[in-house]
PDB file of N, CA and C in Angstrom:
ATOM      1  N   UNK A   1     208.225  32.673  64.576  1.00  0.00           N
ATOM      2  CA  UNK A   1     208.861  31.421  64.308  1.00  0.00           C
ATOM      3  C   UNK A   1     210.348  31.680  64.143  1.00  0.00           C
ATOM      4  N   UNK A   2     211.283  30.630  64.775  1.00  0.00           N
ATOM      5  CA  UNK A   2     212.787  30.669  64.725  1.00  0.00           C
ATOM      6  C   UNK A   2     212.811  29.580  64.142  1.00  0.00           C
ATOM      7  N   UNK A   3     213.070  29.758  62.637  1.00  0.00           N
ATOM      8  CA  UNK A   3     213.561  28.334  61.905  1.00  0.00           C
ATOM      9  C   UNK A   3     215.148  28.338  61.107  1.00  0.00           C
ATOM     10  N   UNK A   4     215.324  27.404  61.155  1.00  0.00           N
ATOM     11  CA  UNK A   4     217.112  27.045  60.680  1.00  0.00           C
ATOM     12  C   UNK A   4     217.551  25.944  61.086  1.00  0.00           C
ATOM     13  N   UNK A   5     219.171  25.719  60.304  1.00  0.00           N
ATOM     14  CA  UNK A   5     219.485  24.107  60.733  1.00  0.00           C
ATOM     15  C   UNK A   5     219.668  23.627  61.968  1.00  0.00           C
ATOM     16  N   UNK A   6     219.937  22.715  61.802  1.00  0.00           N
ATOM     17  CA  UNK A   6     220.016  22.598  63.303  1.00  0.00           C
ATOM     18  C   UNK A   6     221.287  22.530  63.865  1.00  0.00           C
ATOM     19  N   UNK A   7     221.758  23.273  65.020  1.00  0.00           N
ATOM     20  CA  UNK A   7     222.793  23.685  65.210  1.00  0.00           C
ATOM     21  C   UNK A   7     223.392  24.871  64.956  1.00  0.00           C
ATOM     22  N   UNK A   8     222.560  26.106  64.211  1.00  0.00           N
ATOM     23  CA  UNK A   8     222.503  27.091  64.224  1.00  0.00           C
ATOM     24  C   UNK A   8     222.523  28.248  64.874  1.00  0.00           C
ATOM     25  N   UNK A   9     222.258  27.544  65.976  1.00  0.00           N
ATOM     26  CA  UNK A   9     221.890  28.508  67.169  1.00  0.00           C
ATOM     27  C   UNK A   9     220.541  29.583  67.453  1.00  0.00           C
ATOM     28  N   UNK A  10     219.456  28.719  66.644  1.00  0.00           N
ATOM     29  CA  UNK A  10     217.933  29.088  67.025  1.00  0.00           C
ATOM     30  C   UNK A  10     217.495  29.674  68.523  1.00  0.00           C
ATOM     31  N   UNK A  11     218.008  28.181  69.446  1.00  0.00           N
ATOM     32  CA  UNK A  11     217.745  28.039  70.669  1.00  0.00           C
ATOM     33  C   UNK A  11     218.637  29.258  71.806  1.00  0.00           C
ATOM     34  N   UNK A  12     219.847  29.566  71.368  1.00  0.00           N
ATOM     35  CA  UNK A  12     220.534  30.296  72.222  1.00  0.00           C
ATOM     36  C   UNK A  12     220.057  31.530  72.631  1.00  0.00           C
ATOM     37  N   UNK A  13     219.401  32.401  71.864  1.00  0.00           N
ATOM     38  CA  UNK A  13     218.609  33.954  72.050  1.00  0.00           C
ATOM     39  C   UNK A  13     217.536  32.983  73.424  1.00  0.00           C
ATOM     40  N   UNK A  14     216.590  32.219  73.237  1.00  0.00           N
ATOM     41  CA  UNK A  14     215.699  32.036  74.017  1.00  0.00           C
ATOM     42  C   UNK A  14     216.566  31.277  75.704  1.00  0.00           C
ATOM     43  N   UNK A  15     217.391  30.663  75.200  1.00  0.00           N
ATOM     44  CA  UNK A  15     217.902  30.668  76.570  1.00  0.00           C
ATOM     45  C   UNK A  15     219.189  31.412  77.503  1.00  0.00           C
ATOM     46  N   UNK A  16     219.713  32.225  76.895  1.00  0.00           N
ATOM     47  CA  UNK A  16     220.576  32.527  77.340  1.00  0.00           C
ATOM     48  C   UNK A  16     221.347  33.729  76.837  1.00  0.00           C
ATOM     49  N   UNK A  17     219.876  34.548  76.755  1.00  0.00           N
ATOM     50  CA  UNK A  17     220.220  36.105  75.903  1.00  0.00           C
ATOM     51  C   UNK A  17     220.972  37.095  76.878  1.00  0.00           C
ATOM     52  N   UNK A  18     221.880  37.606  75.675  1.00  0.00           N
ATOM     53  CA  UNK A  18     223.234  38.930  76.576  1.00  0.00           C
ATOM     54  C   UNK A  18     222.830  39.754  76.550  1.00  0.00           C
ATOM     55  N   UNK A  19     222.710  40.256  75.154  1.00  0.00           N
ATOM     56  CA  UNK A  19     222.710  41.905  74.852  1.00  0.00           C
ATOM     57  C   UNK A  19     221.854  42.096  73.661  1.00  0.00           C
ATOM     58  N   UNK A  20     221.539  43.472  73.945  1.00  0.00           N
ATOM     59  CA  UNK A  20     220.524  43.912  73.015  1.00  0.00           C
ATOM     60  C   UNK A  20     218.607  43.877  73.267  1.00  0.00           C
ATOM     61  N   UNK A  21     218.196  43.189  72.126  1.00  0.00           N
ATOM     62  CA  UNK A  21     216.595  43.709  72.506  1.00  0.00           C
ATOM     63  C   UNK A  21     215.944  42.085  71.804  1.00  0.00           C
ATOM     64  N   UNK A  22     215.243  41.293  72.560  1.00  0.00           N
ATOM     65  CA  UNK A  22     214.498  39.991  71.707  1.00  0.00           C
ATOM     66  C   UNK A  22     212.881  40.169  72.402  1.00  0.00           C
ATOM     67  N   UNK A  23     211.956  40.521  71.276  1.00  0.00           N
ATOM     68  CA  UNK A  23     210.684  40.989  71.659  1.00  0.00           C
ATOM     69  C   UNK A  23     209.957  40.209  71.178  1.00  0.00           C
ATOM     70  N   UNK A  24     209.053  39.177  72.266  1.00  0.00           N
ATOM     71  CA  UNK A  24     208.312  38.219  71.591  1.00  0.00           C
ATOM     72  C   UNK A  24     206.442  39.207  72.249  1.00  0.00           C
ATOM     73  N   UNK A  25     205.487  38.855  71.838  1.00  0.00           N
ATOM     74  CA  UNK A  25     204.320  39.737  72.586  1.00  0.00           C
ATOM     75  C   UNK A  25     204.885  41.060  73.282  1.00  0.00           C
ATOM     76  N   UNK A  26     205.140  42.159  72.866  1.00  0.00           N
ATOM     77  CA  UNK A  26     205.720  42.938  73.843  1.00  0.00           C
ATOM     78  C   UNK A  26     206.292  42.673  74.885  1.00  0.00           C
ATOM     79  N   UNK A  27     207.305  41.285  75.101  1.00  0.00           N
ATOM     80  CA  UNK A  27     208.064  41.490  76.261  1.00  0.00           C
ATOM     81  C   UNK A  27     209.633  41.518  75.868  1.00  0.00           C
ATOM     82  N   UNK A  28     210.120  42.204  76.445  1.00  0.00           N
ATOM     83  CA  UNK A  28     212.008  42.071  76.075  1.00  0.00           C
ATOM     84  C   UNK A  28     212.253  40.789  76.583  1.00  0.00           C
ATOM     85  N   UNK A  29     212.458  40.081  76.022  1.00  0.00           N
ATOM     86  CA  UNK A  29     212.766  38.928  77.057  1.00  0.00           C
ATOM     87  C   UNK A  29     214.418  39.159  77.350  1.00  0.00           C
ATOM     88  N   UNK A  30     215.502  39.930  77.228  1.00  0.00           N
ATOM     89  CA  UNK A  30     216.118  40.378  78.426  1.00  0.00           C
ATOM     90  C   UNK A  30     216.243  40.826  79.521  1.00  0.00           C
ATOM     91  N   UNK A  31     215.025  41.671  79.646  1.00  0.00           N
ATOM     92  CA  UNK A  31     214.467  42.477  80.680  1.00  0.00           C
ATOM     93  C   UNK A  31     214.233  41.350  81.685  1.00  0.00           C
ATOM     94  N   UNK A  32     213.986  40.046  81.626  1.00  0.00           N
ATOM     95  CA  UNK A  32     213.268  38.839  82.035  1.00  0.00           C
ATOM     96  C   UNK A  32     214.438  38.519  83.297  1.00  0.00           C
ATOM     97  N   UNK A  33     213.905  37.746  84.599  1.00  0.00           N
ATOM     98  CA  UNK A  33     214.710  37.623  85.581  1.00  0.00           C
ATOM     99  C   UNK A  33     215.455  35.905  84.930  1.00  0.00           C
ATOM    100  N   UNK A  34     216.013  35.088  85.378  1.00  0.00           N
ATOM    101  CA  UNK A  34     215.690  33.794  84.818  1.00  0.00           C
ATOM    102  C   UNK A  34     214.970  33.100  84.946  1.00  0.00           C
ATOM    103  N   UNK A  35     214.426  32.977  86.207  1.00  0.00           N
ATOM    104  CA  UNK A  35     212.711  32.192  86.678  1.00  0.00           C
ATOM    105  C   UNK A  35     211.754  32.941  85.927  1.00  0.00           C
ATOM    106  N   UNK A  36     211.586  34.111  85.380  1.00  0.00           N
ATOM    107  CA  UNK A  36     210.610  34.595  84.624  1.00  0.00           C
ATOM    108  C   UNK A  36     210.576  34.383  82.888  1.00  0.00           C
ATOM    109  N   UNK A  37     211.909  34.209  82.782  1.00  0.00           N
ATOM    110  CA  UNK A  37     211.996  33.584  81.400  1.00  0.00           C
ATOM    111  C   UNK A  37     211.835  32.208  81.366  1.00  0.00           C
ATOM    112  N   UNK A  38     212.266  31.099  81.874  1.00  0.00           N
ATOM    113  CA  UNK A  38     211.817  30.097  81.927  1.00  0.00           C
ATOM    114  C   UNK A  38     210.284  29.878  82.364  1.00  0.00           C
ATOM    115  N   UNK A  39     209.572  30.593  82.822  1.00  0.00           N
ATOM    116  CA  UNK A  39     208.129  30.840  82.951  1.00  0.00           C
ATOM    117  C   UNK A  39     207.867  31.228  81.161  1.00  0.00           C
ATOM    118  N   UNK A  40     207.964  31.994  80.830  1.00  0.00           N
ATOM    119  CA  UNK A  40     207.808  32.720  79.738  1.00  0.00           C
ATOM    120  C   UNK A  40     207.859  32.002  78.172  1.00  0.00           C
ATOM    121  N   UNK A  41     209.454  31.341  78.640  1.00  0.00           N
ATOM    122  CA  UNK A  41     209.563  29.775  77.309  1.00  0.00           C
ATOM    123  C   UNK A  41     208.046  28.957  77.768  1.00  0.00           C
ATOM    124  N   UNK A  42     207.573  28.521  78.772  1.00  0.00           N
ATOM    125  CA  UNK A  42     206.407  27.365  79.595  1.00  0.00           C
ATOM    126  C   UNK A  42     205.453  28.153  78.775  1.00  0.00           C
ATOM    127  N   UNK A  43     205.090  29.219  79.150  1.00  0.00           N
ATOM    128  CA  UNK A  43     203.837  29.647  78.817  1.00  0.00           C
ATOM    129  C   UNK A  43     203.746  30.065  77.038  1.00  0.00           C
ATOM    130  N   UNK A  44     204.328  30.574  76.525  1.00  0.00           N
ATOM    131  CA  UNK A  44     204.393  31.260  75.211  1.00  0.00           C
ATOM    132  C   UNK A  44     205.338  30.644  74.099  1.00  0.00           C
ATOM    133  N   UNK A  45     205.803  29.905  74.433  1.00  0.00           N
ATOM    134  CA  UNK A  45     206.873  29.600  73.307  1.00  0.00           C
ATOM    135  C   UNK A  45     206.429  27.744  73.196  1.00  0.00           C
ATOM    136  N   UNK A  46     206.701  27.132  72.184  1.00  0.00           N
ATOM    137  CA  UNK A  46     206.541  25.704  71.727  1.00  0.00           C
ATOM    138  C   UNK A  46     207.817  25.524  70.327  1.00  0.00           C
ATOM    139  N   UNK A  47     208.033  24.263  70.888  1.00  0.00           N
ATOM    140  CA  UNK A  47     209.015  23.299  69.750  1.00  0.00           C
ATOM    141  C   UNK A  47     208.773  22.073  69.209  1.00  0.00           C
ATOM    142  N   UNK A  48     209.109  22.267  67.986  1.00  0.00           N
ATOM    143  CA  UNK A  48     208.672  21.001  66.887  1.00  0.00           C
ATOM    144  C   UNK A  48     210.530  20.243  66.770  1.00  0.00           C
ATOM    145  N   UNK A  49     210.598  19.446  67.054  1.00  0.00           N
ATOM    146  CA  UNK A  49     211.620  18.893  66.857  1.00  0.00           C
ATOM    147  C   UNK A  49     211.992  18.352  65.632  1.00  0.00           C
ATOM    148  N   UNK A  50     213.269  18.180  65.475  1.00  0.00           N
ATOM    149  CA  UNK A  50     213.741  17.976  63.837  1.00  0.00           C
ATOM    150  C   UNK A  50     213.240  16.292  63.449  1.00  0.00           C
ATOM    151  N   UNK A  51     213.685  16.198  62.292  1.00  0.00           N
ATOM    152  CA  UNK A  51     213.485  14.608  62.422  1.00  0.00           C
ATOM    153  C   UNK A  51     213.860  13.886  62.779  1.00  0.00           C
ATOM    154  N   UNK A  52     215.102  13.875  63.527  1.00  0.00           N
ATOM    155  CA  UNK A  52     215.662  13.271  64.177  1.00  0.00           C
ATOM    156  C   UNK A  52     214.856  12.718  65.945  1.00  0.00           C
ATOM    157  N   UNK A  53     214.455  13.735  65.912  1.00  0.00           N
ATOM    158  CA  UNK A  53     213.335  13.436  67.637  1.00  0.00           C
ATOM    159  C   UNK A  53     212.102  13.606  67.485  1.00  0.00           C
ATOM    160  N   UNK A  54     211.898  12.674  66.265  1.00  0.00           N
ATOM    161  CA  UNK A  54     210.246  13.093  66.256  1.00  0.00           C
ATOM    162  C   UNK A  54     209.674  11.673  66.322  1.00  0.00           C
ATOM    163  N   UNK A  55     208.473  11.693  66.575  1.00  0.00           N
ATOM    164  CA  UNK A  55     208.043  10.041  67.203  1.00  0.00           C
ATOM    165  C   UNK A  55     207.272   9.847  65.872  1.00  0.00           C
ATOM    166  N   UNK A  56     207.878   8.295  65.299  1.00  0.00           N
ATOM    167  CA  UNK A  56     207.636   7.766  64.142  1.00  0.00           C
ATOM    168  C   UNK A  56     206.511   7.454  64.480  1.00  0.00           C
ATOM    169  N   UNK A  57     205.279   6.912  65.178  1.00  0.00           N
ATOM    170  CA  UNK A  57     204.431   6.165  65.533  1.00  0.00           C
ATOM    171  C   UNK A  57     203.299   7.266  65.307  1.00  0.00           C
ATOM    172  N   UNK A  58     203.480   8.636  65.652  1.00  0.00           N
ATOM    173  CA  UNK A  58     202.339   9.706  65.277  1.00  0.00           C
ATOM    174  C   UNK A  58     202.392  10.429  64.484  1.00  0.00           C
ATOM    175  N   UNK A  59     201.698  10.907  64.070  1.00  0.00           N
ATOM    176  CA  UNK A  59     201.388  11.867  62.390  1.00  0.00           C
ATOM    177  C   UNK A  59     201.919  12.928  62.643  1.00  0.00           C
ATOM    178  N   UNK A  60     202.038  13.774  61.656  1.00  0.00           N
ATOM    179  CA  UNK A  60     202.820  15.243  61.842  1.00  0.00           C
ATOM    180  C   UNK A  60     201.961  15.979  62.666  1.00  0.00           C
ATOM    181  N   UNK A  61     200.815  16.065  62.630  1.00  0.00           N
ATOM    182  CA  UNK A  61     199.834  16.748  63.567  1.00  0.00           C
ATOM    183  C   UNK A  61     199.990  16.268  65.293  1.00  0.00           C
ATOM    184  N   UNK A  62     200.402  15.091  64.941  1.00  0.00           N
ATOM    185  CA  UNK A  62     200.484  14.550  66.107  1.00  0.00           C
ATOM    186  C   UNK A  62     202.258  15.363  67.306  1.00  0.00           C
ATOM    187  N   UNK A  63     203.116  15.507  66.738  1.00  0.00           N
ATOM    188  CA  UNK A  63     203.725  15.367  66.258  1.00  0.00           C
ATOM    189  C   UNK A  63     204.432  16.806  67.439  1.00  0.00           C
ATOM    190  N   UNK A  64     203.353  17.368  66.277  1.00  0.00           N
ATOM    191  CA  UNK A  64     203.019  19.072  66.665  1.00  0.00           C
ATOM    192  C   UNK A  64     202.614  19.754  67.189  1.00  0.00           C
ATOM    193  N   UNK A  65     201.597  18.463  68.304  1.00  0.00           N
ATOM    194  CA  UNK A  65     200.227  19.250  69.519  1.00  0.00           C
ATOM    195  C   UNK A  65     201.458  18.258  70.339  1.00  0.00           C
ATOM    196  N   UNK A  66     202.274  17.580  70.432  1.00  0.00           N
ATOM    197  CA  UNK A  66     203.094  17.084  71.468  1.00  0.00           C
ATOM    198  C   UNK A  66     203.228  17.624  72.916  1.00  0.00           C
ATOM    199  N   UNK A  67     203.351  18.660  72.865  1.00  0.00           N
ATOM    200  CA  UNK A  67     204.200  19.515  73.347  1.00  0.00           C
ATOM    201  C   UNK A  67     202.765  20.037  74.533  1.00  0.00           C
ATOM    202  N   UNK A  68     202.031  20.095  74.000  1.00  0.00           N
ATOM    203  CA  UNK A  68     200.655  21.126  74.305  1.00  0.00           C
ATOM    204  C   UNK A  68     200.021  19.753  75.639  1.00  0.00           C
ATOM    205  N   UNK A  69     200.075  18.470  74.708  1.00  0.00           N
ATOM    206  CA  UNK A  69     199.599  17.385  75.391  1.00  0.00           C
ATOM    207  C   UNK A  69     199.881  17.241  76.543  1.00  0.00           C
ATOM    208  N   UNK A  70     201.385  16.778  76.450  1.00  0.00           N
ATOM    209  CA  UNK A  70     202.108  17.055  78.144  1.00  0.00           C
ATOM    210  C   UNK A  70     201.932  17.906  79.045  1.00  0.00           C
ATOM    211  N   UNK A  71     201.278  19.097  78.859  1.00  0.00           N
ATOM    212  CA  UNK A  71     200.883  20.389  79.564  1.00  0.00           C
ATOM    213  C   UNK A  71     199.777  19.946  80.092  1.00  0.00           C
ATOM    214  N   UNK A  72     198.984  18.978  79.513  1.00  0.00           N
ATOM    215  CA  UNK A  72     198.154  18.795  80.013  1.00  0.00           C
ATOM    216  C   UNK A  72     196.464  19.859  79.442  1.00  0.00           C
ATOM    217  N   UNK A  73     196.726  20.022  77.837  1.00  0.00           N
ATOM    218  CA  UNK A  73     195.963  20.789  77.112  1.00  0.00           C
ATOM    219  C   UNK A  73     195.138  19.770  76.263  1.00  0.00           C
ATOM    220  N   UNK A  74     193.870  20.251  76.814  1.00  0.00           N
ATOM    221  CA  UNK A  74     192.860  18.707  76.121  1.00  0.00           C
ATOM    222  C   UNK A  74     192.937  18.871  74.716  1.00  0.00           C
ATOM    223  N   UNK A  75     192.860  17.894  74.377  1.00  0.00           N
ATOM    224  CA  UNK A  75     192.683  17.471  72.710  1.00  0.00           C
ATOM    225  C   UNK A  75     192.486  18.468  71.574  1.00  0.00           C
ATOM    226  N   UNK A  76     190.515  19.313  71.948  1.00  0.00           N
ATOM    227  CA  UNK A  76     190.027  19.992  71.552  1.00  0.00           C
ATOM    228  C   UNK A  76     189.964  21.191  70.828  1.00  0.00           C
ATOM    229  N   UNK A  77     191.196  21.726  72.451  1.00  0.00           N
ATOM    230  CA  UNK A  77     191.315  22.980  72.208  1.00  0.00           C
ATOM    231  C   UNK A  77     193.096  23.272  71.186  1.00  0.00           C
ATOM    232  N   UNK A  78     193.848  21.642  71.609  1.00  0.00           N
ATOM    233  CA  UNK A  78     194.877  21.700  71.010  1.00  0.00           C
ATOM    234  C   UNK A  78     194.675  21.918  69.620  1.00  0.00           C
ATOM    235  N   UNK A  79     193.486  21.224  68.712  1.00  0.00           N
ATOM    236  CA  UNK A  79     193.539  21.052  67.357  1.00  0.00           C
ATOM    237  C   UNK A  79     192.585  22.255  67.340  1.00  0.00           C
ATOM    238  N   UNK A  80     192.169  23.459  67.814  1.00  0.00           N
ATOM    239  CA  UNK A  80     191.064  24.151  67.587  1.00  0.00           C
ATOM    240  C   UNK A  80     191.559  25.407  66.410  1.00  0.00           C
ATOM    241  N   UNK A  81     190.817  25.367  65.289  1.00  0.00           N
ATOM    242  CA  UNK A  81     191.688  25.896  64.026  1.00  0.00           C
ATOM    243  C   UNK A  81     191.704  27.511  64.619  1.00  0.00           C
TER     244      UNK A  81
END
């Protein structure tokens, strides 16, 4: 988990890393081409948005499988503890 305010610069390591070493599952994600990191954010990585972009109409759970939904990840397996 990358948590902090917002505007912190959470997001910058995941998109647009220079130097050094960022190891999420054993992968450097520098080592990463850019089509393979943007594969890599798709497949392995998810965001909860602040309160500012969060949809008043669904529950925090709701909220939180957002992301999974649009992928097109059934219900089931989204809430599966």
């Amino acid at each position: 988990m990358i948590m902090g305010l917002w505007g912190s610069g959470k997001s910058t390591p995941l998109i647009t890393p220079t130097q050094g070493e960022l190891r999420i599952d054993r992968h450097n994600l520098l080592q990463l081409s850019p089509q393979q990191l943007r594969q890599f954010r798709r497949q392995h990585l998810g965001m909860v948005f602040q309160q500012f972009a969060l949809f008043p109409h669904r529950t925090v759970l709701e909220n939180v499988e957002y992301s999974l939904k649009i992928q097109g990840i059934p219900k089931g397996w989204r809430r599966k503890p």
